[in-house]
N, C-alpha and C. Protein backbone atom coordinates (compact mmCIF):
# COMPACT_ATOMS: atom_id res chain seq x y z
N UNK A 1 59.80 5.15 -25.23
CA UNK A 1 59.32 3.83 -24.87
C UNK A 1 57.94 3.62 -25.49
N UNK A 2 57.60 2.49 -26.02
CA UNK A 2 56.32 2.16 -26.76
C UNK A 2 55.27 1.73 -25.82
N UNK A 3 54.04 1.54 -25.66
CA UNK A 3 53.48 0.99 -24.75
C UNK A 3 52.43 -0.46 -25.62
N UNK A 4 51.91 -0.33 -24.43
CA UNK A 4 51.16 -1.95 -24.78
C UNK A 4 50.25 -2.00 -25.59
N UNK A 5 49.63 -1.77 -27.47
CA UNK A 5 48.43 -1.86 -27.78
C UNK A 5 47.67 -2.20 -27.54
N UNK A 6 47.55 -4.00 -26.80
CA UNK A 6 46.43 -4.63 -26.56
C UNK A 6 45.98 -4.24 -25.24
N UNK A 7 47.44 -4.10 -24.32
CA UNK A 7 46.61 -2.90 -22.87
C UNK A 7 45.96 -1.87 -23.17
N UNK A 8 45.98 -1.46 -24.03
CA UNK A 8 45.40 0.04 -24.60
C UNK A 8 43.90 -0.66 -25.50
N UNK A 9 44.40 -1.26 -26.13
CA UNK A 9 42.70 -1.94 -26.14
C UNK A 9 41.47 -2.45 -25.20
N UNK A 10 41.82 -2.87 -24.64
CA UNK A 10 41.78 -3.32 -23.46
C UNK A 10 40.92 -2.22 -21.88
N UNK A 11 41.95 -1.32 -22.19
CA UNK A 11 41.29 -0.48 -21.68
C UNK A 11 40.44 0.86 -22.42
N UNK A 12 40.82 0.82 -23.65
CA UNK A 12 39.80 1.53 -24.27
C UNK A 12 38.15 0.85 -23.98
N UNK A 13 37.96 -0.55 -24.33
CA UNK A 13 36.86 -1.11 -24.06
C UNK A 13 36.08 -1.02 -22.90
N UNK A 14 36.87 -1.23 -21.58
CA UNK A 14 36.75 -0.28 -20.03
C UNK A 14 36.05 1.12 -20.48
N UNK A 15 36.58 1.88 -20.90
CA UNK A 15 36.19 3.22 -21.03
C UNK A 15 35.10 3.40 -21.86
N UNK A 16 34.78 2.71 -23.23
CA UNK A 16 34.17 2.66 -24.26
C UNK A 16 32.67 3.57 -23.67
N UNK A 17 32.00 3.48 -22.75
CA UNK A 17 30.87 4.12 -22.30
C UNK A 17 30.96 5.52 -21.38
N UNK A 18 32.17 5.71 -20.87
CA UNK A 18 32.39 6.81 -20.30
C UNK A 18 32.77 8.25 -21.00
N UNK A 19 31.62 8.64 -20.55
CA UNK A 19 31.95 10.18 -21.74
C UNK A 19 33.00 10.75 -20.90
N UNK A 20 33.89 11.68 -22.18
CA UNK A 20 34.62 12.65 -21.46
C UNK A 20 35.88 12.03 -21.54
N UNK A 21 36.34 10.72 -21.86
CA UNK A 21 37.58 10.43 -22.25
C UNK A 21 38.05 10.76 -23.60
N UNK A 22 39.27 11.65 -23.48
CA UNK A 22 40.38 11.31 -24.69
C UNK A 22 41.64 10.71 -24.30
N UNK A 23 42.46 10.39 -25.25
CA UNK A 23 43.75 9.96 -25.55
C UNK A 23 44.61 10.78 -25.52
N UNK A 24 45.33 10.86 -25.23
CA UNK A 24 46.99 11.56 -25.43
C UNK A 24 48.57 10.87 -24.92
N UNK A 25 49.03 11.29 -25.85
CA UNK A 25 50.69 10.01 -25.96
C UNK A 25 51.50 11.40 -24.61
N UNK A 26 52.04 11.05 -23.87
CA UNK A 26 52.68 11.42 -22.72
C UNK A 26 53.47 10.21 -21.77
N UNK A 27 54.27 10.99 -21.27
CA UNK A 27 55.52 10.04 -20.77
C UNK A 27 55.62 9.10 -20.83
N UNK A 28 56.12 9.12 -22.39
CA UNK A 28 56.48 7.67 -23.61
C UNK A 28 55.71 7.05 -23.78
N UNK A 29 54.10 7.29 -23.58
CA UNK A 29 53.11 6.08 -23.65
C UNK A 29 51.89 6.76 -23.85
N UNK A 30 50.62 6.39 -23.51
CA UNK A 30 49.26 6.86 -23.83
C UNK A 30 48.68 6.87 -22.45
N UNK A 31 48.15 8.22 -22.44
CA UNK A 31 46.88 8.59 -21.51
C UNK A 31 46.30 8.39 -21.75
N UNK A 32 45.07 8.06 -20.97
CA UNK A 32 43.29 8.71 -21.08
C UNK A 32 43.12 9.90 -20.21
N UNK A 33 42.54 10.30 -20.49
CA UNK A 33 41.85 11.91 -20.08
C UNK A 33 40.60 11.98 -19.58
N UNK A 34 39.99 12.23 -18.53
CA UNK A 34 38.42 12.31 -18.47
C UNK A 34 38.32 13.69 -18.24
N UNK A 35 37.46 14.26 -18.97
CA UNK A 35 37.52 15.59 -19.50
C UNK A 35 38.06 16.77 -18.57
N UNK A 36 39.30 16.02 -19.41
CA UNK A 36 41.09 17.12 -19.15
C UNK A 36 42.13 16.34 -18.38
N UNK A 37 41.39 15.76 -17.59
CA UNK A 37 42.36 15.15 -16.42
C UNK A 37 42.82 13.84 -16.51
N UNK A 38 43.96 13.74 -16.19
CA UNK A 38 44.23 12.07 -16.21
C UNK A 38 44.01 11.55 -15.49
N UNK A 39 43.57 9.91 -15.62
CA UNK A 39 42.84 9.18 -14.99
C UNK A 39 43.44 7.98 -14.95
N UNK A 40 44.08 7.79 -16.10
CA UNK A 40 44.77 6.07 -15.87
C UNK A 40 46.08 6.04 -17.34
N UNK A 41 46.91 5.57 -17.57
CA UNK A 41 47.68 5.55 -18.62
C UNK A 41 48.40 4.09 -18.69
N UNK A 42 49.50 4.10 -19.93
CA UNK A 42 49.89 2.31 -20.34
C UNK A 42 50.95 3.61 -20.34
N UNK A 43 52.22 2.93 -20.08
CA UNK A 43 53.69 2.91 -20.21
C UNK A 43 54.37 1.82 -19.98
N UNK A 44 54.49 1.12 -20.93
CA UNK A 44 55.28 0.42 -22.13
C UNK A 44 54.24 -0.93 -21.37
N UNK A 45 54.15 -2.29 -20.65
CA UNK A 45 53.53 -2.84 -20.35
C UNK A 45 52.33 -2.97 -18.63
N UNK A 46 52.44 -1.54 -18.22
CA UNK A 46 52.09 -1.24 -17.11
C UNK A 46 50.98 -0.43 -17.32
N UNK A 47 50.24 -0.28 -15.81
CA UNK A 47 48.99 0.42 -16.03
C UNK A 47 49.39 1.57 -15.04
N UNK A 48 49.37 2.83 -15.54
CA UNK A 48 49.70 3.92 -14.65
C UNK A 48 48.09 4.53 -13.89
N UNK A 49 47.55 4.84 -12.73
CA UNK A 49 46.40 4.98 -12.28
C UNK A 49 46.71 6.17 -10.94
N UNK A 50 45.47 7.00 -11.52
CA UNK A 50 45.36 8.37 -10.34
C UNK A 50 44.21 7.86 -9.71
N UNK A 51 45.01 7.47 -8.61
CA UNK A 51 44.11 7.15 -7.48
C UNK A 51 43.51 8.28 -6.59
N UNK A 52 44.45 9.00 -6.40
CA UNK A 52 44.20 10.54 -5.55
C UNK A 52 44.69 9.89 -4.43
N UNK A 53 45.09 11.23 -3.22
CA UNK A 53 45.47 10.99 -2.30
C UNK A 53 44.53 10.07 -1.27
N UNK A 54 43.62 10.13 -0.90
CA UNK A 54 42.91 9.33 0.00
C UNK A 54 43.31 7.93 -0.46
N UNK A 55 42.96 7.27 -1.28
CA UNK A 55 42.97 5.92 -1.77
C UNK A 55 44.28 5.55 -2.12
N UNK A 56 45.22 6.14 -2.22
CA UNK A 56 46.88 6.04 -2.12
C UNK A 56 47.57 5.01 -1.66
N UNK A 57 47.17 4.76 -0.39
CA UNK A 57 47.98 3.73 0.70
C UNK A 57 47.25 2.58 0.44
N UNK A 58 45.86 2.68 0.56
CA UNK A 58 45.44 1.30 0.07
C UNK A 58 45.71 1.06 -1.53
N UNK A 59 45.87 2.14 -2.42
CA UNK A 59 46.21 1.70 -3.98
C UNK A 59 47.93 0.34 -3.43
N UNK A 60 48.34 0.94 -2.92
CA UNK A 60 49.45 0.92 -2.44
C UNK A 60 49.78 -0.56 -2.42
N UNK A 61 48.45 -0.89 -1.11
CA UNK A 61 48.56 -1.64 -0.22
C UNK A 61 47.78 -3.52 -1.65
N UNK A 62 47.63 -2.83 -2.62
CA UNK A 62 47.12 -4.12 -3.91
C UNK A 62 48.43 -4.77 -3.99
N UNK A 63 48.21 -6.14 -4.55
CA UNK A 63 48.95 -6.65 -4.94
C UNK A 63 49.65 -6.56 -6.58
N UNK A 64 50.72 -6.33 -7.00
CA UNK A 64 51.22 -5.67 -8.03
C UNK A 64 51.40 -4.05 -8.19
N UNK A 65 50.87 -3.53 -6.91
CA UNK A 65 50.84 -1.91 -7.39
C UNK A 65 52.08 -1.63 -6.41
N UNK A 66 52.46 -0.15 -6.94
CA UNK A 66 53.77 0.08 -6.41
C UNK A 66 53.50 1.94 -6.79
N UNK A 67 54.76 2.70 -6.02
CA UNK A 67 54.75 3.60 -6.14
C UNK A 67 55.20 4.69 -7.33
N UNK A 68 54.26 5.52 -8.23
CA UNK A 68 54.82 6.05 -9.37
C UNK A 68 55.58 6.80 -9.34
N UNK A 69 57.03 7.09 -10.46
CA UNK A 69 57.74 8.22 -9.93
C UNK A 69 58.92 7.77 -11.51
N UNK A 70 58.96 9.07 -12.30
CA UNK A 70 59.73 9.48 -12.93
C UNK A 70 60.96 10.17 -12.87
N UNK A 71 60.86 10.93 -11.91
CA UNK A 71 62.06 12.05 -11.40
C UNK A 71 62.47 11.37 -10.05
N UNK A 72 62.38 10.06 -9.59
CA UNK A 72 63.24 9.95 -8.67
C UNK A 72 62.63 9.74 -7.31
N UNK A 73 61.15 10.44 -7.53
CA UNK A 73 60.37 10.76 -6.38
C UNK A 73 58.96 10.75 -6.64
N UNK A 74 58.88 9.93 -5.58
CA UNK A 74 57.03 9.10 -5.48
C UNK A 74 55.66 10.28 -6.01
N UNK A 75 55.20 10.27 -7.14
CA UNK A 75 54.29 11.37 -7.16
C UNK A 75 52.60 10.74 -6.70
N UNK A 76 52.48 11.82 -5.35
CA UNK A 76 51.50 11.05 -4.41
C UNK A 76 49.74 11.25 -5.63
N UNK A 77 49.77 9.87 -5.12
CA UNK A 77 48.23 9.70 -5.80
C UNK A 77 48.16 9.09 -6.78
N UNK A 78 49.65 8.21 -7.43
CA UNK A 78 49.22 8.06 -8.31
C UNK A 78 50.42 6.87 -8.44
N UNK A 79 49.46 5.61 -9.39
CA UNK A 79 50.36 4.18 -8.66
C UNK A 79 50.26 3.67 -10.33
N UNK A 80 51.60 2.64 -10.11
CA UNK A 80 52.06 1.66 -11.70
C UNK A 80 51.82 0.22 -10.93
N UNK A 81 50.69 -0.46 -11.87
CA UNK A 81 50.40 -2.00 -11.52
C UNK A 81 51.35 -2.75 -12.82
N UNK A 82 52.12 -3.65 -12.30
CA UNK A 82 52.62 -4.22 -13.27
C UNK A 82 51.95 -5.80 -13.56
N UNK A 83 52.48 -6.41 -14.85
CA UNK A 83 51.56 -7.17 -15.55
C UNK A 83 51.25 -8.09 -15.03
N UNK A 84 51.43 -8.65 -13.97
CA UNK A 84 50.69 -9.73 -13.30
C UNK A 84 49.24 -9.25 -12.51
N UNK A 85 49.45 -8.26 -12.15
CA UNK A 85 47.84 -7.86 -11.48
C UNK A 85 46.86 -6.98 -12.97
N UNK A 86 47.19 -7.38 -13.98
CA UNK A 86 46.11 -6.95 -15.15
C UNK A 86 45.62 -7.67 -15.90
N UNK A 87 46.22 -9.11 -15.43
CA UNK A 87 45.72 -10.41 -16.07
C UNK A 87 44.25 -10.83 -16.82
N UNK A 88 43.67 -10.70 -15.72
CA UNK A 88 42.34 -10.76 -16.07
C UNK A 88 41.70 -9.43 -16.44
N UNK A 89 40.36 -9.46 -17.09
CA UNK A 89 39.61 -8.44 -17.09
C UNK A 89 38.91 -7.57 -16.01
N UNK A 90 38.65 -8.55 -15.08
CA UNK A 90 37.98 -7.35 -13.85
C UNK A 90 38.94 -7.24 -13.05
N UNK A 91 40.41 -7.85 -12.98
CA UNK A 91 41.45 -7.02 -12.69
C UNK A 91 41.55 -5.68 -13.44
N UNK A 92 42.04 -5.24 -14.21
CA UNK A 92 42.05 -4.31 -14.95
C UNK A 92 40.95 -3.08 -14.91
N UNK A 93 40.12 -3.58 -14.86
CA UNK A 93 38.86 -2.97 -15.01
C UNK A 93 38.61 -2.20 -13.38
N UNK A 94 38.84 -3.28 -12.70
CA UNK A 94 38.81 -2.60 -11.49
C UNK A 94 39.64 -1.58 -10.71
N UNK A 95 40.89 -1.51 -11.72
CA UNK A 95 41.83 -0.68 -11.60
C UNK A 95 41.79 0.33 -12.30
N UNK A 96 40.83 0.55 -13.31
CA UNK A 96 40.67 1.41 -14.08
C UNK A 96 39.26 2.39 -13.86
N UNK A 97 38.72 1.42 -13.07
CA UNK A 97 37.46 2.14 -12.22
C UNK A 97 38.20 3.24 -10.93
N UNK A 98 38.92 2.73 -10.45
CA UNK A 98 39.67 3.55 -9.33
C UNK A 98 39.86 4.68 -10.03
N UNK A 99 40.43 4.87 -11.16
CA UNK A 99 40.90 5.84 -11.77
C UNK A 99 39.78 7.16 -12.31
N UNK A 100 39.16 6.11 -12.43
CA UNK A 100 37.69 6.94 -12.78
C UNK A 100 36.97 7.54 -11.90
N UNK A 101 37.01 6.62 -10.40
CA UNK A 101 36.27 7.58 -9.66
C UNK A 101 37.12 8.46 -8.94
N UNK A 102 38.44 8.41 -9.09
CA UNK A 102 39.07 9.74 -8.25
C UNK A 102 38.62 11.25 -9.14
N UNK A 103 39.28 10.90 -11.04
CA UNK A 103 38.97 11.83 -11.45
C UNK A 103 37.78 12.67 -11.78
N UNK A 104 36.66 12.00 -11.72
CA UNK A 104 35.53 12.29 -11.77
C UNK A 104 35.25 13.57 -10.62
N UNK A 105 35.85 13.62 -9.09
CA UNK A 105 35.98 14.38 -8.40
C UNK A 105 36.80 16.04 -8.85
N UNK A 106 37.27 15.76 -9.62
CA UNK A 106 38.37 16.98 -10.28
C UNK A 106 37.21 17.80 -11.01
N UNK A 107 37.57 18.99 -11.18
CA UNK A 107 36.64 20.06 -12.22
C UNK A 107 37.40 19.53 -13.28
N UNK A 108 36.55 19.78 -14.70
CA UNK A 108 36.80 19.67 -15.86
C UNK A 108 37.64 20.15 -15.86
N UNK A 109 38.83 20.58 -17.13
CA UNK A 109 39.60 21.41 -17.63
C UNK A 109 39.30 21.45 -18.84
């Protein structure tokens, strides 16, 4: 599956000041990484976001977000906003901040 360039632009610009992000193409689409860990990703027009467990139910509880899950089964902490809640920029942004401050809590890898 391809993902969204201009979401990926988009949120590269979000990130553009935060050290410690890389890129990597994973389940069919593109990560960001904050140094090691994932933090937020695009699969195909969606924004994938590690919220972590605490912030979960309220990730939850946004409008457009829903529960992530590849194999069938909800993987906790971590939520897909689809394209109506990324509309704007500080939509996005603010969803991409979530992402940032869960991982920021993680040790490097």
């Amino acid at each position: 599956m391809a993902y969204n360039e201009m979401l990926a632009d988009r949120v590269r610009f979000i990130l553009a000041d935060q050290p410690g992000i890389t890129e990597r193409k994973m389940f069919g689409g593109l990560v960001f990484m904050l140094h090691g860990n994932m933090c937020c990703g695009i699969v195909g027009d969606e924004l994938m976001v590690r919220v972590g467990p605490n912030q979960y139910n309220f990730a939850l509880g946004q409008p457009h977000a829903r529960e992530m899950h590849f194999t069938g089964r909800p993987m906790k902490g971590m939520v897909m906003v689809a394209v109506p809640g990324l509309e704007t920029d500080r939509d996005l942004a603010e969803w991409v901040q979530r992402g940032v401050q869960f991982t920021t809590t993680l040790p490097a890898k």
